[in-house]
C-alpha atoms as a PDB file:
ATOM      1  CA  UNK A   1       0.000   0.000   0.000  1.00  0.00           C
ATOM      2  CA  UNK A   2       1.056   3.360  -1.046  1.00  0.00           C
ATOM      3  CA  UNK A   3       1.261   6.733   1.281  1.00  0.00           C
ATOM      4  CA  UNK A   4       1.060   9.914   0.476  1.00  0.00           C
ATOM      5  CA  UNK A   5       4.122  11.689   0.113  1.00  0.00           C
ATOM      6  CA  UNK A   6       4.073  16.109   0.820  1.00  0.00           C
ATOM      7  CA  UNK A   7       7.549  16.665  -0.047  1.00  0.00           C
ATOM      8  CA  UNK A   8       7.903  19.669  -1.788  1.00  0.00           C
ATOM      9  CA  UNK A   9      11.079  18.585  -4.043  1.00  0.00           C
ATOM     10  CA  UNK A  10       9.549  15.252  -4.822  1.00  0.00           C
ATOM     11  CA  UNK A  11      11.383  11.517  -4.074  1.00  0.00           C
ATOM     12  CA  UNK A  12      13.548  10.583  -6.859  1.00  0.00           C
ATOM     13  CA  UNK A  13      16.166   6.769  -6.568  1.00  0.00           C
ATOM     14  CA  UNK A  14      18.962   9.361  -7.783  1.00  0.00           C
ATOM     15  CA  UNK A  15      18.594  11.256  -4.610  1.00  0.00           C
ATOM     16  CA  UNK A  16      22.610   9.632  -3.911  1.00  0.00           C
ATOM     17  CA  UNK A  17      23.244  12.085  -6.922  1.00  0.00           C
ATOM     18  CA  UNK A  18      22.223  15.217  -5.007  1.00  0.00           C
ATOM     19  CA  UNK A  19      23.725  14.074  -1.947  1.00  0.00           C
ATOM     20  CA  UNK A  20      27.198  13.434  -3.764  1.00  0.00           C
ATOM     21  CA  UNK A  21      27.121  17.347  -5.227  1.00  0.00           C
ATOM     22  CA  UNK A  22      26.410  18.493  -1.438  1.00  0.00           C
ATOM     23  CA  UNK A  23      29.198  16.465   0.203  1.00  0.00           C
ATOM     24  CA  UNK A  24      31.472  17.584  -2.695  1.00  0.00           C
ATOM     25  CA  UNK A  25      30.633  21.426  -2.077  1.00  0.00           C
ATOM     26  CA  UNK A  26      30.926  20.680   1.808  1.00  0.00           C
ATOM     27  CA  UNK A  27      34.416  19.915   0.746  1.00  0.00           C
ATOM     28  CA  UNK A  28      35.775  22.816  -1.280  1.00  0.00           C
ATOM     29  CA  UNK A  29      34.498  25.075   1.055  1.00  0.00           C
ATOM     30  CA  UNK A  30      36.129  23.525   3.866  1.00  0.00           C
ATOM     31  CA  UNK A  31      39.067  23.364   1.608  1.00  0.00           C
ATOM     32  CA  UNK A  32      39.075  27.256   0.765  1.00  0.00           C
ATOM     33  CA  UNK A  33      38.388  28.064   4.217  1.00  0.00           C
ATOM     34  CA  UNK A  34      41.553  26.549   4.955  1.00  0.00           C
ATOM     35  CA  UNK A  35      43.744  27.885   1.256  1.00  0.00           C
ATOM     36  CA  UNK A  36      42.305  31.042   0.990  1.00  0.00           C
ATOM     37  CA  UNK A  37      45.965  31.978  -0.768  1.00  0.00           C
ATOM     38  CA  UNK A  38      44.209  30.427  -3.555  1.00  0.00           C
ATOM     39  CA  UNK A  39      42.439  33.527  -4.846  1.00  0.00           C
ATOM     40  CA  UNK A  40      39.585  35.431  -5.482  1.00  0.00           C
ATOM     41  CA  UNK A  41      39.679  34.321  -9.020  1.00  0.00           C
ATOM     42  CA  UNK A  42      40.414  30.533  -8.671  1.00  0.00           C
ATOM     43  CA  UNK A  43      37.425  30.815  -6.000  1.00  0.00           C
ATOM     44  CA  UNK A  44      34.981  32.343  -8.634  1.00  0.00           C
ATOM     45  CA  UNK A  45      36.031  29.633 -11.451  1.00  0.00           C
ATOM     46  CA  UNK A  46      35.871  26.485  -9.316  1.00  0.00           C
ATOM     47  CA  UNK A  47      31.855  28.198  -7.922  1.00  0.00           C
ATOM     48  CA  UNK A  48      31.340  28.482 -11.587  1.00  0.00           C
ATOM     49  CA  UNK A  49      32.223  25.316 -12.409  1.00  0.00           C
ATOM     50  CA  UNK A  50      30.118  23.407  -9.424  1.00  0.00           C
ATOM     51  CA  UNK A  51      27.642  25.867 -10.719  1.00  0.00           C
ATOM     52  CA  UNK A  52      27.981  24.157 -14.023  1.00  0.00           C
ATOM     53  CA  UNK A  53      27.720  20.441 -11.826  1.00  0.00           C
ATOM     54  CA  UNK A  54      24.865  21.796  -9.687  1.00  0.00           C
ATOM     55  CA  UNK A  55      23.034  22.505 -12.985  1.00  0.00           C
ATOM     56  CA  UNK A  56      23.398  19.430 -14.870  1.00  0.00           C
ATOM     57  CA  UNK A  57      22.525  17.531 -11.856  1.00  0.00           C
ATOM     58  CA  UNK A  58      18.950  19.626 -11.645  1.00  0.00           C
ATOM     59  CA  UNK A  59      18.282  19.303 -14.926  1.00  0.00           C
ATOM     60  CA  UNK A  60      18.785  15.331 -14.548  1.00  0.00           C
ATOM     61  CA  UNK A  61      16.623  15.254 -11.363  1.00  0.00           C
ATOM     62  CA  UNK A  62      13.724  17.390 -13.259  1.00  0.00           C
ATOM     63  CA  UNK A  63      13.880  15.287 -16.283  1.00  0.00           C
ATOM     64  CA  UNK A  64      12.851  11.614 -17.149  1.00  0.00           C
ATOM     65  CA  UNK A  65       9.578   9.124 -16.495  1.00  0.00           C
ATOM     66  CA  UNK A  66       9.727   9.579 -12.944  1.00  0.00           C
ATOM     67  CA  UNK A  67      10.846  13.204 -12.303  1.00  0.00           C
ATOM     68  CA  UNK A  68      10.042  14.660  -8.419  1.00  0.00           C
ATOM     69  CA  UNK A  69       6.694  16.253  -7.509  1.00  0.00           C
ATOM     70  CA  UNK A  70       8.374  19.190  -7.060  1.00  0.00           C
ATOM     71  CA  UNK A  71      10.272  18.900 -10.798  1.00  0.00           C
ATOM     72  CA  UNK A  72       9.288  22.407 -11.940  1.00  0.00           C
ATOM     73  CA  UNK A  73      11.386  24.510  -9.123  1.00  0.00           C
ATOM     74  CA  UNK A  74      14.545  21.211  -9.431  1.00  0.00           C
ATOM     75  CA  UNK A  75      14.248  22.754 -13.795  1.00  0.00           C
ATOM     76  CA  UNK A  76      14.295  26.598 -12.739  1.00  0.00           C
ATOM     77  CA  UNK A  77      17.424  25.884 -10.763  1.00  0.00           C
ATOM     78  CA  UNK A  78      19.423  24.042 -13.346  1.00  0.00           C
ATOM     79  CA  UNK A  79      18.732  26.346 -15.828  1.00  0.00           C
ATOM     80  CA  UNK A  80      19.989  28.846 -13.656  1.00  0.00           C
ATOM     81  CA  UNK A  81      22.803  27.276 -12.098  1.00  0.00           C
ATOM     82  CA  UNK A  82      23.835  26.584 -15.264  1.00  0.00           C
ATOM     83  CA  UNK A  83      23.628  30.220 -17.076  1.00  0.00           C
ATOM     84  CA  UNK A  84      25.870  31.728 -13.750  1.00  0.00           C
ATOM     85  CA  UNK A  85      28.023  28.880 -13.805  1.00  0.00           C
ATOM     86  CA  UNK A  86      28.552  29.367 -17.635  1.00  0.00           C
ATOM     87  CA  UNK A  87      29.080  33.400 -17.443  1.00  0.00           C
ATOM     88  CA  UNK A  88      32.102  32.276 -14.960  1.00  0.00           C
ATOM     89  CA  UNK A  89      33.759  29.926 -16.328  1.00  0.00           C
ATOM     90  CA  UNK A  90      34.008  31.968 -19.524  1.00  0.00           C
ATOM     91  CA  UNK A  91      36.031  34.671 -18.357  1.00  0.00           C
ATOM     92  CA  UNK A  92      37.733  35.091 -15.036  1.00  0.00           C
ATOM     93  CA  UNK A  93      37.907  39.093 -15.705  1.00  0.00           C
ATOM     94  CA  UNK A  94      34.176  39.168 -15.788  1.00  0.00           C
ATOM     95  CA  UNK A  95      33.855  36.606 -13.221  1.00  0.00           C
ATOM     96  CA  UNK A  96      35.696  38.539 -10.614  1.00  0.00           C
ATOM     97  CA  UNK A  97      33.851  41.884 -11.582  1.00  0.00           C
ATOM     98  CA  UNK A  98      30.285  39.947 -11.281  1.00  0.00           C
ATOM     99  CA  UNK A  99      30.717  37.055  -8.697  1.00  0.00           C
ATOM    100  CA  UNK A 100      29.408  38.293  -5.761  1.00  0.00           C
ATOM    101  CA  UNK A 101      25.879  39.874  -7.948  1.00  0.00           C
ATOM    102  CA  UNK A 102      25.633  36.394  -9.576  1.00  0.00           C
ATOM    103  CA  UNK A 103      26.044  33.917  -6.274  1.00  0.00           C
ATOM    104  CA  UNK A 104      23.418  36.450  -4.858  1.00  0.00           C
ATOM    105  CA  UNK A 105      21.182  35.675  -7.318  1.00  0.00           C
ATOM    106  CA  UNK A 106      21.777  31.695  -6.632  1.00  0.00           C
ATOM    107  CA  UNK A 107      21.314  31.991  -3.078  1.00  0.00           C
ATOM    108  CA  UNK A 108      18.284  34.325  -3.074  1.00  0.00           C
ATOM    109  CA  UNK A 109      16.360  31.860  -5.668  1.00  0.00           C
ATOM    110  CA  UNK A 110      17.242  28.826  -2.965  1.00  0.00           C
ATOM    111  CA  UNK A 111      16.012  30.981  -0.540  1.00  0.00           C
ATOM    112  CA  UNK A 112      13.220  31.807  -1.989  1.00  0.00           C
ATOM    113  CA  UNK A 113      12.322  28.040  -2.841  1.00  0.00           C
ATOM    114  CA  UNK A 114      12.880  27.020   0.924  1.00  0.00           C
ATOM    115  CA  UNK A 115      10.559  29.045   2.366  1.00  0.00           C
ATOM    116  CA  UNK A 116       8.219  28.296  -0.512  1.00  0.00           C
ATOM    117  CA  UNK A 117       9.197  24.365   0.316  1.00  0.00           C
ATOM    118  CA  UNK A 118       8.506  24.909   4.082  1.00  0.00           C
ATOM    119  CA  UNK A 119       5.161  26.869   3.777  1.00  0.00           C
ATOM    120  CA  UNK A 120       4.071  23.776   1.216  1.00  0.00           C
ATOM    121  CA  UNK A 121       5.015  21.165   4.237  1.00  0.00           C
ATOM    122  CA  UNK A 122       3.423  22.675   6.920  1.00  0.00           C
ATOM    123  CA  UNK A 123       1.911  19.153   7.976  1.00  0.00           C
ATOM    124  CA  UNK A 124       4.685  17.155   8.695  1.00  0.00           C
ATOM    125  CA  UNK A 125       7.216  17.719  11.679  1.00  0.00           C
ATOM    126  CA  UNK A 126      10.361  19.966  10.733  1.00  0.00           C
ATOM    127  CA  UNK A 127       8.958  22.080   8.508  1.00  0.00           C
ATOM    128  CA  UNK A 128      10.146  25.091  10.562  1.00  0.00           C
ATOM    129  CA  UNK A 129      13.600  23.693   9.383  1.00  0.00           C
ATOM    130  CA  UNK A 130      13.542  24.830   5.718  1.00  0.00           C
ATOM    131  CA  UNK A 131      12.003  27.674   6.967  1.00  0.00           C
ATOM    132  CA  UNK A 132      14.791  28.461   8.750  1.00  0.00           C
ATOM    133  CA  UNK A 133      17.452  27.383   6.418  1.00  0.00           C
ATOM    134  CA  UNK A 134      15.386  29.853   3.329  1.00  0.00           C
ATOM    135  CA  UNK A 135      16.026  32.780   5.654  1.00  0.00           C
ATOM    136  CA  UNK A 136      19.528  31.852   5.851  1.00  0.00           C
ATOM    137  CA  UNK A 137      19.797  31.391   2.093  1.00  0.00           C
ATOM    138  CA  UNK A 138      18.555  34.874   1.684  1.00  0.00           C
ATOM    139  CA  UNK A 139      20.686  36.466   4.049  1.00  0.00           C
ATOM    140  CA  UNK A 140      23.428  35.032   2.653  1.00  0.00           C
ATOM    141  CA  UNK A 141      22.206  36.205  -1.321  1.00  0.00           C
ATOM    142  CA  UNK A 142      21.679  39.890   0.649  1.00  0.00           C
ATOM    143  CA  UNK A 143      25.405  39.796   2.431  1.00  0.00           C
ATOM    144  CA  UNK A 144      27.043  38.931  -1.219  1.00  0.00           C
ATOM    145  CA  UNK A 145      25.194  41.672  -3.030  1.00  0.00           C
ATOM    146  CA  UNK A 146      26.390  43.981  -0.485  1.00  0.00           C
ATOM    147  CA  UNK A 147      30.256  42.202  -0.435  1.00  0.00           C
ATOM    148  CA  UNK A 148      29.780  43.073  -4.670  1.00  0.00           C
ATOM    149  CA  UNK A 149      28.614  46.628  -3.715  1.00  0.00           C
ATOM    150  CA  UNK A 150      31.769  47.776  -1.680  1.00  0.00           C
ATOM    151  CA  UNK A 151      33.586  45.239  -4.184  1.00  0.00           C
ATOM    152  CA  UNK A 152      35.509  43.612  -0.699  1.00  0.00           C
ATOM    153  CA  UNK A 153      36.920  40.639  -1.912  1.00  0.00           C
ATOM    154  CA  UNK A 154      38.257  39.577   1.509  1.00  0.00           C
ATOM    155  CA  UNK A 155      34.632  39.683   2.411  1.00  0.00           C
ATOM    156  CA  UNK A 156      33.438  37.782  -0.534  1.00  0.00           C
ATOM    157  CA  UNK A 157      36.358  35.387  -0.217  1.00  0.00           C
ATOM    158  CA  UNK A 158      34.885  34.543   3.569  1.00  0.00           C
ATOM    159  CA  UNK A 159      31.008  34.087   2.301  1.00  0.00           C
ATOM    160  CA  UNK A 160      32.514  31.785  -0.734  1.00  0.00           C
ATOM    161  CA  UNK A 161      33.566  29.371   1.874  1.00  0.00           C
ATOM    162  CA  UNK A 162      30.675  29.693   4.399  1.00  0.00           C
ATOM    163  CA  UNK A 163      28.613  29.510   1.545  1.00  0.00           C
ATOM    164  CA  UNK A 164      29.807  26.298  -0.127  1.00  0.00           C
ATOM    165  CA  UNK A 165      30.268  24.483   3.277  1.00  0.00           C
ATOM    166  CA  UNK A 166      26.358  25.963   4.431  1.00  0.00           C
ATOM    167  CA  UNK A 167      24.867  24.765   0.644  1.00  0.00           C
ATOM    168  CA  UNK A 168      26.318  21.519   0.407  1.00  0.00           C
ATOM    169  CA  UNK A 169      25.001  20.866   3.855  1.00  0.00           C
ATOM    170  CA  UNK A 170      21.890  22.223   2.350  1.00  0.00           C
ATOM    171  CA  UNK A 171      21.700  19.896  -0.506  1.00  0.00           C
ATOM    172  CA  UNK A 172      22.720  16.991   1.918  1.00  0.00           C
ATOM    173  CA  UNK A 173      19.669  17.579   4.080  1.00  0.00           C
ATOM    174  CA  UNK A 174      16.967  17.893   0.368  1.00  0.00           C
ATOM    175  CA  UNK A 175      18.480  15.007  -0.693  1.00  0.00           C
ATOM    176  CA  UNK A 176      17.844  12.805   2.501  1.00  0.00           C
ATOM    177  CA  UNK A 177      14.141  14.316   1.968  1.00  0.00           C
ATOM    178  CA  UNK A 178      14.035  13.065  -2.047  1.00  0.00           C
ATOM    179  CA  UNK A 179      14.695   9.552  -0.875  1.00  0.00           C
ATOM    180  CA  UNK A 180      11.813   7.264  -1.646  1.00  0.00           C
ATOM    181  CA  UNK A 181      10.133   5.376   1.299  1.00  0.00           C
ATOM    182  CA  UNK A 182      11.423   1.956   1.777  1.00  0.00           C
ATOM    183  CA  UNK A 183       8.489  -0.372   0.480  1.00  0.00           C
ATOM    184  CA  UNK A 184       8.358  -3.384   2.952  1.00  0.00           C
END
């Protein structure tokens, strides 16, 4: 017998996929927390090209016979993630001058579709928590726009590694969510 499942992002058997991108992320930001020497504009190219991996890997999850519930906001992202991630890859001049506006962008729309996820979930138990983590996501979007205002790169350096340590935790925790239940 079947339950009903309210998950906003939908249960998908590549869920391992989406955990694998947030353990990676977990790791580079731990990694440039630790190397910052490595430089603003290594930083910007290796978030451009997860960017690029974060993309493909929304576009998978949204796609096929037996996409997620929630397959319309997994296709938004990817197509996203995958124009930023493009734009910095292509040129590290331009991705230095527009990395904090762009990674803004990112975390505002992840924001955005975490407090849309938790106001969908009400009915089950830790809704609160995506709640909490799409206020997080926006403050973080609203601190890089205003690192990209005073153009502090020391500042921006700092969020790049809170933020890829903070979204790959992020991704971790959807992921466990997209798992689908164990039939017995």
């Amino acid at each position: 017998m079947k339950t009903s499942n309210l998950n906003f992002w939908g249960t998908s058997k590549y869920w391992w996929v989406v955990l694998t991108l947030g353990i990676v992320m977990v790791l580079c930001g731990f990694a440039y927390w630790f190397w910052p020497a490595i430089g603003y504009a290594v930083s910007s190219q290796i978030f451009g090209w997860l960017m690029v991996l974060a993309g493909i890997v929304q576009l998978c999850v949204s796609s096929g016979k037996d996409r997620p519930r929630g397959w319309g906001w997994w296709l938004a992202g990817g197509i996203i993630d995958l124009f930023i991630g493009f734009m910095l890859v292509r040129s590290v001049i331009l991705s230095e001058l527009v990395f904090p506006y762009f990674i803004s962008i990112v975390f505002l729309f992840w924001g955005i579709s975490a407090i849309f996820s938790s106001v969908s979930q009400r009915a089950r138990r830790y809704w609160w928590l995506y709640l909490i983590n799409g206020i997080l996501l926006m403050v973080l979007g609203f601190l890089f726009l205003e690192a990209g205002y005073v153009t502090d790169m020391v500042m921006t350096s700092f969020l790049t590694s809170i933020a890829f340590v903070y979204w790959g935790f992020s991704i971790a925790m959807i992921s466990y969510d997209m798992r689908p239940p164990v039939e017995e």
